[in-house]
PDB file of N, CA and C in Angstrom:
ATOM      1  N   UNK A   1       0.857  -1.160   0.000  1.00  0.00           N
ATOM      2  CA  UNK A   1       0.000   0.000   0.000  1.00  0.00           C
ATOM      3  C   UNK A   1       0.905   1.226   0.000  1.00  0.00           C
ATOM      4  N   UNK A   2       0.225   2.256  -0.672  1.00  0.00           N
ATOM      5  CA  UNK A   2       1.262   3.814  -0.718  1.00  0.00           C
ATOM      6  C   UNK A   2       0.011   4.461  -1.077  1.00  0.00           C
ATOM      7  N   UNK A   3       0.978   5.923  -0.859  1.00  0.00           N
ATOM      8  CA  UNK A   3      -0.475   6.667  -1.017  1.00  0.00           C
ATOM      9  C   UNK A   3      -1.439   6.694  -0.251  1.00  0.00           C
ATOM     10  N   UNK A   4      -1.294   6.620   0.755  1.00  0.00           N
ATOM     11  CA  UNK A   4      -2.301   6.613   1.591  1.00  0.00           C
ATOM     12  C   UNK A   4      -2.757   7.942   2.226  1.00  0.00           C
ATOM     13  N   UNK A   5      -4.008   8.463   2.194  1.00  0.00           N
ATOM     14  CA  UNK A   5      -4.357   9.639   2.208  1.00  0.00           C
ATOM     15  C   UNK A   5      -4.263  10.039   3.646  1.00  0.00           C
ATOM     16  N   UNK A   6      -3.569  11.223   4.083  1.00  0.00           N
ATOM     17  CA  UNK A   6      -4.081  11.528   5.569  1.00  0.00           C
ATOM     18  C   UNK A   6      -4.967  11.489   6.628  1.00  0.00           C
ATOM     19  N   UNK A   7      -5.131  10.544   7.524  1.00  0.00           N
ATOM     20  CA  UNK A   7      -5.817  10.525   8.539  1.00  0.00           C
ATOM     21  C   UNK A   7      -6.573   9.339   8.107  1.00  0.00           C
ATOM     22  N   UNK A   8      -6.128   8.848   7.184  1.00  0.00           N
ATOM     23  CA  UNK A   8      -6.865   7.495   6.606  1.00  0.00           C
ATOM     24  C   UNK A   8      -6.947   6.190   7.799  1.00  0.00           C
ATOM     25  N   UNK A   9      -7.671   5.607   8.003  1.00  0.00           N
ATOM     26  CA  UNK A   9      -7.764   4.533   8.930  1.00  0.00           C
ATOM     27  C   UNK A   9      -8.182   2.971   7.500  1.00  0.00           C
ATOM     28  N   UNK A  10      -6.841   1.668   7.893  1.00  0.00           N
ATOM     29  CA  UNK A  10      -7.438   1.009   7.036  1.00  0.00           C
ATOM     30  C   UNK A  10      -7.896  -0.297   8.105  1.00  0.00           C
ATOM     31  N   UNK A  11      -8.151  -1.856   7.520  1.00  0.00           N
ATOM     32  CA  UNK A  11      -8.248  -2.803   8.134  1.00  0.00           C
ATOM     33  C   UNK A  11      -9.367  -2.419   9.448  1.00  0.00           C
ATOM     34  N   UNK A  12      -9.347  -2.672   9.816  1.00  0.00           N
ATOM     35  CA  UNK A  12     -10.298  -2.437  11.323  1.00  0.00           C
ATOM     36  C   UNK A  12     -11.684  -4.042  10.953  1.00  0.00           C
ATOM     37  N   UNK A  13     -10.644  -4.675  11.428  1.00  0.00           N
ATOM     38  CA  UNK A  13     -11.052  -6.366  10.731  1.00  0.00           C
ATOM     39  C   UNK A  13     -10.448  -7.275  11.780  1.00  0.00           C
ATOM     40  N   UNK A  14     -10.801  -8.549  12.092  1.00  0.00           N
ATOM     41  CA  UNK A  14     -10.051  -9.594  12.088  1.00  0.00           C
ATOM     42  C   UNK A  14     -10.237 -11.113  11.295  1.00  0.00           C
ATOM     43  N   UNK A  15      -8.799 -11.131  10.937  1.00  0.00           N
ATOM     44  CA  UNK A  15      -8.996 -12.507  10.359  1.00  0.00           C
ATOM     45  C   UNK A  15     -10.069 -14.097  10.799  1.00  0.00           C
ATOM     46  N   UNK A  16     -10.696 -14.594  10.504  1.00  0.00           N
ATOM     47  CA  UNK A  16     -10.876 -16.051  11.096  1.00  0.00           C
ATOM     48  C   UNK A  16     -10.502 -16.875  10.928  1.00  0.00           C
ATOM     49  N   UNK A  17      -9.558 -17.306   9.496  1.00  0.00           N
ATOM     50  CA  UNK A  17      -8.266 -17.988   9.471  1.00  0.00           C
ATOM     51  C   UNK A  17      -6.880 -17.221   8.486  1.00  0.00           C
ATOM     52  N   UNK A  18      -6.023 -17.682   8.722  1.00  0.00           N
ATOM     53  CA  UNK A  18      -4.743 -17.239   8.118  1.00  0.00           C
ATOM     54  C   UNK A  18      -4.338 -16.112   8.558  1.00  0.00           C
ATOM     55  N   UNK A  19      -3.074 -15.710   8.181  1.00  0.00           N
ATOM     56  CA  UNK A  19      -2.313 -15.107   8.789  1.00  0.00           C
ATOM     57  C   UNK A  19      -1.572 -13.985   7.858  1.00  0.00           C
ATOM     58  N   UNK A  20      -1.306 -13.040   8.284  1.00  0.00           N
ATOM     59  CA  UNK A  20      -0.591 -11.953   7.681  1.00  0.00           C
ATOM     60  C   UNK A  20       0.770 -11.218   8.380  1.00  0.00           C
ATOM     61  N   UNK A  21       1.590 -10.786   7.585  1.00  0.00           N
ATOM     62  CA  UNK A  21       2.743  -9.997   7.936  1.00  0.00           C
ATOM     63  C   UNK A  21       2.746  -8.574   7.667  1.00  0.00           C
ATOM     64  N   UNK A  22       2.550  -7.782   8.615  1.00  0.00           N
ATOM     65  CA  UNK A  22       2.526  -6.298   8.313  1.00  0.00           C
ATOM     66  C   UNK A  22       4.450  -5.506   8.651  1.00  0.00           C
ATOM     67  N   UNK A  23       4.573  -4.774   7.515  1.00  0.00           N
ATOM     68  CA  UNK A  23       6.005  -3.965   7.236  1.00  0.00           C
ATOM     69  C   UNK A  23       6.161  -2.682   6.645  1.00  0.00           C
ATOM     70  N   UNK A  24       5.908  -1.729   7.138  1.00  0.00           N
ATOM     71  CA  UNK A  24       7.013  -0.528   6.538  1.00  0.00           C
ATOM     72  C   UNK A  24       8.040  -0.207   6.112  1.00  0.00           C
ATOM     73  N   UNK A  25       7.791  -0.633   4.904  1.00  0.00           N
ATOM     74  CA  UNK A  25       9.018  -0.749   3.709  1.00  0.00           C
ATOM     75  C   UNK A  25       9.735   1.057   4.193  1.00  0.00           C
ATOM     76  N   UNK A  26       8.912   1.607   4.079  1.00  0.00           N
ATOM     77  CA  UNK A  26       9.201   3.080   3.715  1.00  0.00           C
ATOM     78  C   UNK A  26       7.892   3.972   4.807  1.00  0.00           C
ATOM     79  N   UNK A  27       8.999   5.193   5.469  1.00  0.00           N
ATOM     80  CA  UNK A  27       7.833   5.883   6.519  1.00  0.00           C
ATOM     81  C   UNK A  27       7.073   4.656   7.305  1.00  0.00           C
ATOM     82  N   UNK A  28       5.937   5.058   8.314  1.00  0.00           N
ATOM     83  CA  UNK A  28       6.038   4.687   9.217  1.00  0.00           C
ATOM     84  C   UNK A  28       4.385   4.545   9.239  1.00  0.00           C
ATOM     85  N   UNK A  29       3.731   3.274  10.190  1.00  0.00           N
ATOM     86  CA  UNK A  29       1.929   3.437  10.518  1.00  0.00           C
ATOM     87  C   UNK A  29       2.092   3.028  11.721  1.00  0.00           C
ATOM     88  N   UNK A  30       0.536   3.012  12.489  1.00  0.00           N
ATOM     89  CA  UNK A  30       0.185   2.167  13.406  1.00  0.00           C
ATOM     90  C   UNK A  30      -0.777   1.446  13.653  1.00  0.00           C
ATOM     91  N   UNK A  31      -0.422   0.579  14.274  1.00  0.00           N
ATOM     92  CA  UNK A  31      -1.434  -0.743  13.695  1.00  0.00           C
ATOM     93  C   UNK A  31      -1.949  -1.131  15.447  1.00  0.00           C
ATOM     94  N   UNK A  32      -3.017  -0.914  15.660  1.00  0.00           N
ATOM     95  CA  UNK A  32      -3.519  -1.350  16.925  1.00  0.00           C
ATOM     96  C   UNK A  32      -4.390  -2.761  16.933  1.00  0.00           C
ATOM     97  N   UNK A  33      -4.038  -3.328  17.978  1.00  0.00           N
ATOM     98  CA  UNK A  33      -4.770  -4.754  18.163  1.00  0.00           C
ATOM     99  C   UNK A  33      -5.521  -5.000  19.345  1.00  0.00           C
ATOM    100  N   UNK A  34      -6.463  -5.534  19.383  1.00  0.00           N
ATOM    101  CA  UNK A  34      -7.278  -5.902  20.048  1.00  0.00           C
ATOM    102  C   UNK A  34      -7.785  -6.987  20.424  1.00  0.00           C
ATOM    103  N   UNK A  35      -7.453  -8.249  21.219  1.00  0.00           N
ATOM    104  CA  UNK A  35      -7.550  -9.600  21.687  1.00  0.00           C
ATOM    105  C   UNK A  35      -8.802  -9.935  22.401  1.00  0.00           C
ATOM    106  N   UNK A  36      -9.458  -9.264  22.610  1.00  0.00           N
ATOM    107  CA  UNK A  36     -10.500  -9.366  23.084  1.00  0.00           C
ATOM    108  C   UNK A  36     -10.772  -9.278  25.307  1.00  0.00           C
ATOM    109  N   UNK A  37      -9.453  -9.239  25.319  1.00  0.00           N
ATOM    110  CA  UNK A  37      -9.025  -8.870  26.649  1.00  0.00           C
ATOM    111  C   UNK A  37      -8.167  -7.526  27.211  1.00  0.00           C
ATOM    112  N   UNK A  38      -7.298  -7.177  26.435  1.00  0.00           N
ATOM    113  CA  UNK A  38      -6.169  -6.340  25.959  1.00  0.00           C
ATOM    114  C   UNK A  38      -6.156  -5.690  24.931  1.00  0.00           C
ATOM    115  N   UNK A  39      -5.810  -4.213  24.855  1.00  0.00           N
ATOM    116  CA  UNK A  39      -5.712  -3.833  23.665  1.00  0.00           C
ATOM    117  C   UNK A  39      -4.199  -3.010  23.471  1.00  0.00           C
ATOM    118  N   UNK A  40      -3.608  -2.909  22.792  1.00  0.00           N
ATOM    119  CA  UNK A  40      -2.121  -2.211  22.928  1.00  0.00           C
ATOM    120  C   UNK A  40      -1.940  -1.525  20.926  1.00  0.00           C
ATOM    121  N   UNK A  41      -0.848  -0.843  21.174  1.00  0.00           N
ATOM    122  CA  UNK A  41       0.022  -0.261  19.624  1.00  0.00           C
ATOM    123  C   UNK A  41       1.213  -0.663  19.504  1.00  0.00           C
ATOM    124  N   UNK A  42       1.311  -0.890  18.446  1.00  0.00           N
ATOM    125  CA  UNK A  42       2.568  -0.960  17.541  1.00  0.00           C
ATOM    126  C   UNK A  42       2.921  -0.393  16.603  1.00  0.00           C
ATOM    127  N   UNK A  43       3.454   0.792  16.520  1.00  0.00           N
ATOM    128  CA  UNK A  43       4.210   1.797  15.665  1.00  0.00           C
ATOM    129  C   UNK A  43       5.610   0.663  14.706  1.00  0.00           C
ATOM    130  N   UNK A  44       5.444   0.739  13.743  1.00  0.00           N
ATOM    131  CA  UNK A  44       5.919  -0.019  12.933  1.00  0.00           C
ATOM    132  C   UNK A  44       6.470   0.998  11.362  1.00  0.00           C
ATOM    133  N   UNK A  45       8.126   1.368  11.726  1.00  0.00           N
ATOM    134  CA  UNK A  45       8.843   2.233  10.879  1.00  0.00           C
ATOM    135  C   UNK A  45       9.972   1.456  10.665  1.00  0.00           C
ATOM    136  N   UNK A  46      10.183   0.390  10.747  1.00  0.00           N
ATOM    137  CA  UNK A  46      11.516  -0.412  10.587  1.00  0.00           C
ATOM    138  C   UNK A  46      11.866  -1.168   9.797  1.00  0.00           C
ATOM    139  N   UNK A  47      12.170  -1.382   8.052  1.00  0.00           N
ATOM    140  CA  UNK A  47      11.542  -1.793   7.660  1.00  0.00           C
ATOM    141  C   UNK A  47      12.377  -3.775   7.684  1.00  0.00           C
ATOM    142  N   UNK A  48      12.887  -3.340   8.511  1.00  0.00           N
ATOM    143  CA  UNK A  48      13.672  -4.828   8.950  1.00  0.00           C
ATOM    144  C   UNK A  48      12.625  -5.716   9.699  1.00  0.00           C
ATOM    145  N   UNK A  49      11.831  -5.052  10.156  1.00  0.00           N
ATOM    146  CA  UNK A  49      10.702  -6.135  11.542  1.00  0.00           C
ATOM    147  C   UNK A  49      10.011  -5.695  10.894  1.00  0.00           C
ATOM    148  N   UNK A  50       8.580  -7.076  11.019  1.00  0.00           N
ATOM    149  CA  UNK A  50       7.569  -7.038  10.875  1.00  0.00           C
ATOM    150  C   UNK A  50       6.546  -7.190  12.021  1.00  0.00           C
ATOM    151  N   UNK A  51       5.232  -6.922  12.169  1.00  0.00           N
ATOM    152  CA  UNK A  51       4.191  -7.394  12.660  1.00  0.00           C
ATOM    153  C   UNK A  51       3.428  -9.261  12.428  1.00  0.00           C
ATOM    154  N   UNK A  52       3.450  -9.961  13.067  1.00  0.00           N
ATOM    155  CA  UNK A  52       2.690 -11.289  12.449  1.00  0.00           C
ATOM    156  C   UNK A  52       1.696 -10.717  13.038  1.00  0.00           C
ATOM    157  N   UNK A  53       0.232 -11.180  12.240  1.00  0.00           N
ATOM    158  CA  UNK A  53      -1.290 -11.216  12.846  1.00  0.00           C
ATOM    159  C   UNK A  53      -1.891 -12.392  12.461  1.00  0.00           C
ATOM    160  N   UNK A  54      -2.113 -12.984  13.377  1.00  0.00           N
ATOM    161  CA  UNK A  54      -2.835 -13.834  13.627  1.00  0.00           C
ATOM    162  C   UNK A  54      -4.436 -14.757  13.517  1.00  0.00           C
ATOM    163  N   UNK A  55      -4.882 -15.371  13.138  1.00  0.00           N
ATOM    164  CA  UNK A  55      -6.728 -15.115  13.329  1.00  0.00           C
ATOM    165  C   UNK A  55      -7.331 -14.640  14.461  1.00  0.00           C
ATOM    166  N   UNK A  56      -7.891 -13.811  14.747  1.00  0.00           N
ATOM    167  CA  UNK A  56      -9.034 -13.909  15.710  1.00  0.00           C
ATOM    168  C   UNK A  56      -8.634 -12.312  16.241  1.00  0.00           C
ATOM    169  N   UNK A  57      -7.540 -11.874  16.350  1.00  0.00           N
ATOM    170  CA  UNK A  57      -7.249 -10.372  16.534  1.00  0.00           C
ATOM    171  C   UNK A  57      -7.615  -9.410  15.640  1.00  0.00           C
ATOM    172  N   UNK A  58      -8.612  -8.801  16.254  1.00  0.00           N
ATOM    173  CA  UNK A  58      -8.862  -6.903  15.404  1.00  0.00           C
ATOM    174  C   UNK A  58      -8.040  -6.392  15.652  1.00  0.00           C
ATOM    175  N   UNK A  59      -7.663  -6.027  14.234  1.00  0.00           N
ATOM    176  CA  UNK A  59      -6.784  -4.641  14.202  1.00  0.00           C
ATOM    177  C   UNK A  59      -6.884  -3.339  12.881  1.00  0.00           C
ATOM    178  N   UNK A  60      -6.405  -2.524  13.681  1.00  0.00           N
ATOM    179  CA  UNK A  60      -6.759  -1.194  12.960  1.00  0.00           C
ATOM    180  C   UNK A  60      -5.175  -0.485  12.703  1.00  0.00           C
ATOM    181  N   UNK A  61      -5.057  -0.144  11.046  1.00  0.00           N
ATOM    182  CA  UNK A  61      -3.849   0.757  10.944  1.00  0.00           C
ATOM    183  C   UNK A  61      -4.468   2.275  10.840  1.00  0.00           C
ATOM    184  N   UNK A  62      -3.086   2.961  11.229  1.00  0.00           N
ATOM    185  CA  UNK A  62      -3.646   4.514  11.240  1.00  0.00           C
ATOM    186  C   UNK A  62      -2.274   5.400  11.445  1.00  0.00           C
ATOM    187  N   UNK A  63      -2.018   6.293  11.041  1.00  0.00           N
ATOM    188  CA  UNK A  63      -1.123   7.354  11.339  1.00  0.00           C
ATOM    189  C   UNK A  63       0.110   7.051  10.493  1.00  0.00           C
ATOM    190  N   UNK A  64      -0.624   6.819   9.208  1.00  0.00           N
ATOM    191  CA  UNK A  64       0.207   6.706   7.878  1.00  0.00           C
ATOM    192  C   UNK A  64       1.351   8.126   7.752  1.00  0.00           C
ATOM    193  N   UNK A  65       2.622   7.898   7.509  1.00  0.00           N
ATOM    194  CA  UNK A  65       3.540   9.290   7.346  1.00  0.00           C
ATOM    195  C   UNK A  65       3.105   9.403   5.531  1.00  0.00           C
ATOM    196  N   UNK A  66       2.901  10.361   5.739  1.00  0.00           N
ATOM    197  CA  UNK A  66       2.835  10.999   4.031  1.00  0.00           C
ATOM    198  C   UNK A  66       3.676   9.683   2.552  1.00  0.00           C
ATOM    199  N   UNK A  67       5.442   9.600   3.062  1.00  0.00           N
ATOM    200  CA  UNK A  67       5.991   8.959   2.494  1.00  0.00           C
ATOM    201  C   UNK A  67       5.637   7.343   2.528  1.00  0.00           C
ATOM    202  N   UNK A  68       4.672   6.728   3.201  1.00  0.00           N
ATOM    203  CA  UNK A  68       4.346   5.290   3.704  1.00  0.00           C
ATOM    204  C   UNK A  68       4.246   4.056   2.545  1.00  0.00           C
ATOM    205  N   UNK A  69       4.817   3.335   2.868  1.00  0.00           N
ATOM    206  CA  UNK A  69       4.826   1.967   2.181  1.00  0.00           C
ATOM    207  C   UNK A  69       4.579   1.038   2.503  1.00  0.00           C
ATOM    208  N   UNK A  70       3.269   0.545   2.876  1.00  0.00           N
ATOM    209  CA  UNK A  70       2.986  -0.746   3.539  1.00  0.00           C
ATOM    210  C   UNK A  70       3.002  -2.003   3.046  1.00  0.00           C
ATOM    211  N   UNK A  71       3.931  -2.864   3.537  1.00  0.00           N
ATOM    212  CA  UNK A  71       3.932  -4.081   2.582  1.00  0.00           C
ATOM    213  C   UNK A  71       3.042  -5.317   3.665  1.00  0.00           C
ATOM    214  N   UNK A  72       1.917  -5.975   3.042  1.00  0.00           N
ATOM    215  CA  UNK A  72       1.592  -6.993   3.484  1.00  0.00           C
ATOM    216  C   UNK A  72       1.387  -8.256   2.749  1.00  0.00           C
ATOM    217  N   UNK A  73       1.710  -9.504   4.079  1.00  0.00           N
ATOM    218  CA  UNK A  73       2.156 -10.648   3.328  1.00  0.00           C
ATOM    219  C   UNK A  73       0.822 -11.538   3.853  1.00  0.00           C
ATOM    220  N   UNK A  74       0.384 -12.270   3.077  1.00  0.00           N
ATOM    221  CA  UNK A  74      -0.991 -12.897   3.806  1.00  0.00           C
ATOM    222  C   UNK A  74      -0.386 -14.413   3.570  1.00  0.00           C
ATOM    223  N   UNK A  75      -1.023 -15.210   3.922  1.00  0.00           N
ATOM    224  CA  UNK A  75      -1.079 -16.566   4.050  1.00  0.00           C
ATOM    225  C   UNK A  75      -2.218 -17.247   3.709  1.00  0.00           C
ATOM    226  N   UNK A  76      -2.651 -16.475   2.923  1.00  0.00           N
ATOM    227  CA  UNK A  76      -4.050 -17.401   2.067  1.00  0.00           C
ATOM    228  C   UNK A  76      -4.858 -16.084   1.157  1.00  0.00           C
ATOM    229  N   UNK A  77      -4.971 -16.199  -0.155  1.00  0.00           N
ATOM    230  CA  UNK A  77      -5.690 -15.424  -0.871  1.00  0.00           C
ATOM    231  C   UNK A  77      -6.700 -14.522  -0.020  1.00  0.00           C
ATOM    232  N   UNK A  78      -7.082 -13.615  -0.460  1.00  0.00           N
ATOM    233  CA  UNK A  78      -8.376 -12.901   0.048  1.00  0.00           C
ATOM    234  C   UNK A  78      -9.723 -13.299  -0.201  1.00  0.00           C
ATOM    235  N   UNK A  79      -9.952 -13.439   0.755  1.00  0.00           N
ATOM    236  CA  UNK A  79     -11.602 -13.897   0.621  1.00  0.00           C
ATOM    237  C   UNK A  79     -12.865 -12.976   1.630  1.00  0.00           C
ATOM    238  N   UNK A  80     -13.135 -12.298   1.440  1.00  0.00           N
ATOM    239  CA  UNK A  80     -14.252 -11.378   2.102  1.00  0.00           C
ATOM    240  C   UNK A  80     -14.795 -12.128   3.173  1.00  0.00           C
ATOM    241  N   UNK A  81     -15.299 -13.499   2.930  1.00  0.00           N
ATOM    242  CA  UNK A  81     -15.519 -14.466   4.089  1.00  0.00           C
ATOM    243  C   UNK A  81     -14.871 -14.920   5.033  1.00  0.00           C
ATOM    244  N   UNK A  82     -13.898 -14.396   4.966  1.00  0.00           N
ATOM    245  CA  UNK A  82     -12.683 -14.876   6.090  1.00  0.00           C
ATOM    246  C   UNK A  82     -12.678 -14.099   6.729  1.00  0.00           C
ATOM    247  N   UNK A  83     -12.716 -13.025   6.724  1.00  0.00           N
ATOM    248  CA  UNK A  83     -13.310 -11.648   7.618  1.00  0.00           C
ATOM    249  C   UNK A  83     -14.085 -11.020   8.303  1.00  0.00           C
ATOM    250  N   UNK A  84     -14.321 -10.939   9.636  1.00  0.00           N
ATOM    251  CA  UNK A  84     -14.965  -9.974  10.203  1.00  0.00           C
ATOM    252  C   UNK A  84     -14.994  -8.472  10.679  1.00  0.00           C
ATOM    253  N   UNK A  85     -15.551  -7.665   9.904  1.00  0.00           N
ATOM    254  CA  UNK A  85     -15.533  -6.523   9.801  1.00  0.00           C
ATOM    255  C   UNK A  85     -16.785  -5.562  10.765  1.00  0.00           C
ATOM    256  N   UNK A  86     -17.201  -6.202  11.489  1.00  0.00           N
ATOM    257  CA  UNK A  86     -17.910  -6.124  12.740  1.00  0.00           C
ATOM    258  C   UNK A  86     -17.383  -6.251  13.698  1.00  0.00           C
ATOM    259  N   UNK A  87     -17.154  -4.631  14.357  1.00  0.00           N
ATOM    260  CA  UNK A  87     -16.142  -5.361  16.262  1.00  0.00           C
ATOM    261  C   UNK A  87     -17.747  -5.520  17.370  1.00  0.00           C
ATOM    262  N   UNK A  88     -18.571  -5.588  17.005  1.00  0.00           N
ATOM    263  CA  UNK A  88     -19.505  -6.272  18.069  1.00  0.00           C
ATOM    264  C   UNK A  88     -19.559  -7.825  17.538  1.00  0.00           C
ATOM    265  N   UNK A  89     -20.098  -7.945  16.454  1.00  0.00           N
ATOM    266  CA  UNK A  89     -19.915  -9.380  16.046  1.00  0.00           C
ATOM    267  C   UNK A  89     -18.525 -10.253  16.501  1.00  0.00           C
ATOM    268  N   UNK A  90     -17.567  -9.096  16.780  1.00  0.00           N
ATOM    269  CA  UNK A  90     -16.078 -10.150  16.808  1.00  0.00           C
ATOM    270  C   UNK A  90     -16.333 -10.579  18.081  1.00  0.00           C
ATOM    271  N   UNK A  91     -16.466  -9.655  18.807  1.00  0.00           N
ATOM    272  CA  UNK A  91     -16.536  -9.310  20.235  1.00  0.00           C
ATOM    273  C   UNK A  91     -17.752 -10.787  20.537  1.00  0.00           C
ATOM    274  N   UNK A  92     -18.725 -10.939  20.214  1.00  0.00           N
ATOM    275  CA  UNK A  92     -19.675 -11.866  20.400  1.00  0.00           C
ATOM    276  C   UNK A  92     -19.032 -13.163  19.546  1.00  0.00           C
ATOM    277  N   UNK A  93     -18.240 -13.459  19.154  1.00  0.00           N
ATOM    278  CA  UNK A  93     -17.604 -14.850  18.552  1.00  0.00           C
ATOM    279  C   UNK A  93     -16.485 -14.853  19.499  1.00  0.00           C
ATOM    280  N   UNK A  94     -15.637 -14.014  19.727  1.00  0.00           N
ATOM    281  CA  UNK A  94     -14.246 -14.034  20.724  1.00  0.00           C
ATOM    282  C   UNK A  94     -15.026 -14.713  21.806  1.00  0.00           C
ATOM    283  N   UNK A  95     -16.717 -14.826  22.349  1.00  0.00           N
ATOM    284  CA  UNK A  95     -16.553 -14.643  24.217  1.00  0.00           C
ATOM    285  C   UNK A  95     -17.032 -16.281  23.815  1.00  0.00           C
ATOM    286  N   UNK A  96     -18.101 -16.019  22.264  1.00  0.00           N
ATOM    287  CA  UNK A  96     -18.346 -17.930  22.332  1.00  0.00           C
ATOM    288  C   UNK A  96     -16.942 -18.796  21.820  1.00  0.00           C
ATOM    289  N   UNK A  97     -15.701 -18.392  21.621  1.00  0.00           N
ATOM    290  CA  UNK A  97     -14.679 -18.829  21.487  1.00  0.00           C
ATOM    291  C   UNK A  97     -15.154 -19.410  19.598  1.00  0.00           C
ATOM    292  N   UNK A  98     -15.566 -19.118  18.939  1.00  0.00           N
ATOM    293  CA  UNK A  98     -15.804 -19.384  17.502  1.00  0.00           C
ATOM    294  C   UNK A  98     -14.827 -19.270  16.550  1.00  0.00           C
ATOM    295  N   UNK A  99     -13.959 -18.034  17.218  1.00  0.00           N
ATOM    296  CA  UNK A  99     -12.817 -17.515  16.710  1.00  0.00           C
ATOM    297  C   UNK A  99     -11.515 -17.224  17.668  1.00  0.00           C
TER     298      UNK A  99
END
């Protein structure tokens, strides 16, 4: 991803299976997660380390630098169905353990 417009918020999803690698090739985001117990940030400008994400964690990127290059690596094609894009729905599958 580049180009990303100011104040842009992307993802705000969690997987239900497979896995992804989030990296800042170039400039810098932040990517917040949410476990359903805990929530914390990870500022991610390095472009040596990555982020792994996991299934079942929401997360939200945000605070794209102008110059930003987000490289992500998935572990299974995209499929819209693999996704939950509802944080009450997640929130109600996280407590029946579904996900």
């Amino acid at each position: 991803m580049h180009h990303i417009a100011a104040g842009a918020e992307r993802g705000a999803h969690a997987m239900v299976s497979g896995s992804e690698v989030l990296v800042a090739v170039h400039g810098s985001f932040v990517v917040d997660l949410d476990d359903g117990l805990s929530k914390t940030s990870v500022l991610l400008n390095d472009p040596t380390k990555g982020l792994l994400l996991r299934p079942g964690i929401w997360s939200r990127t945000h605070s794209y630098t102008s110059d930003c290059v987000a490289l992500i690596l998935a572990s299974e094609d995209y499929d819209r169905g693999k996704y939950i894009y509802d944080y009450e729905e997640w929130l109600r599958l996280r407590e029946k353990k579904n996900i």
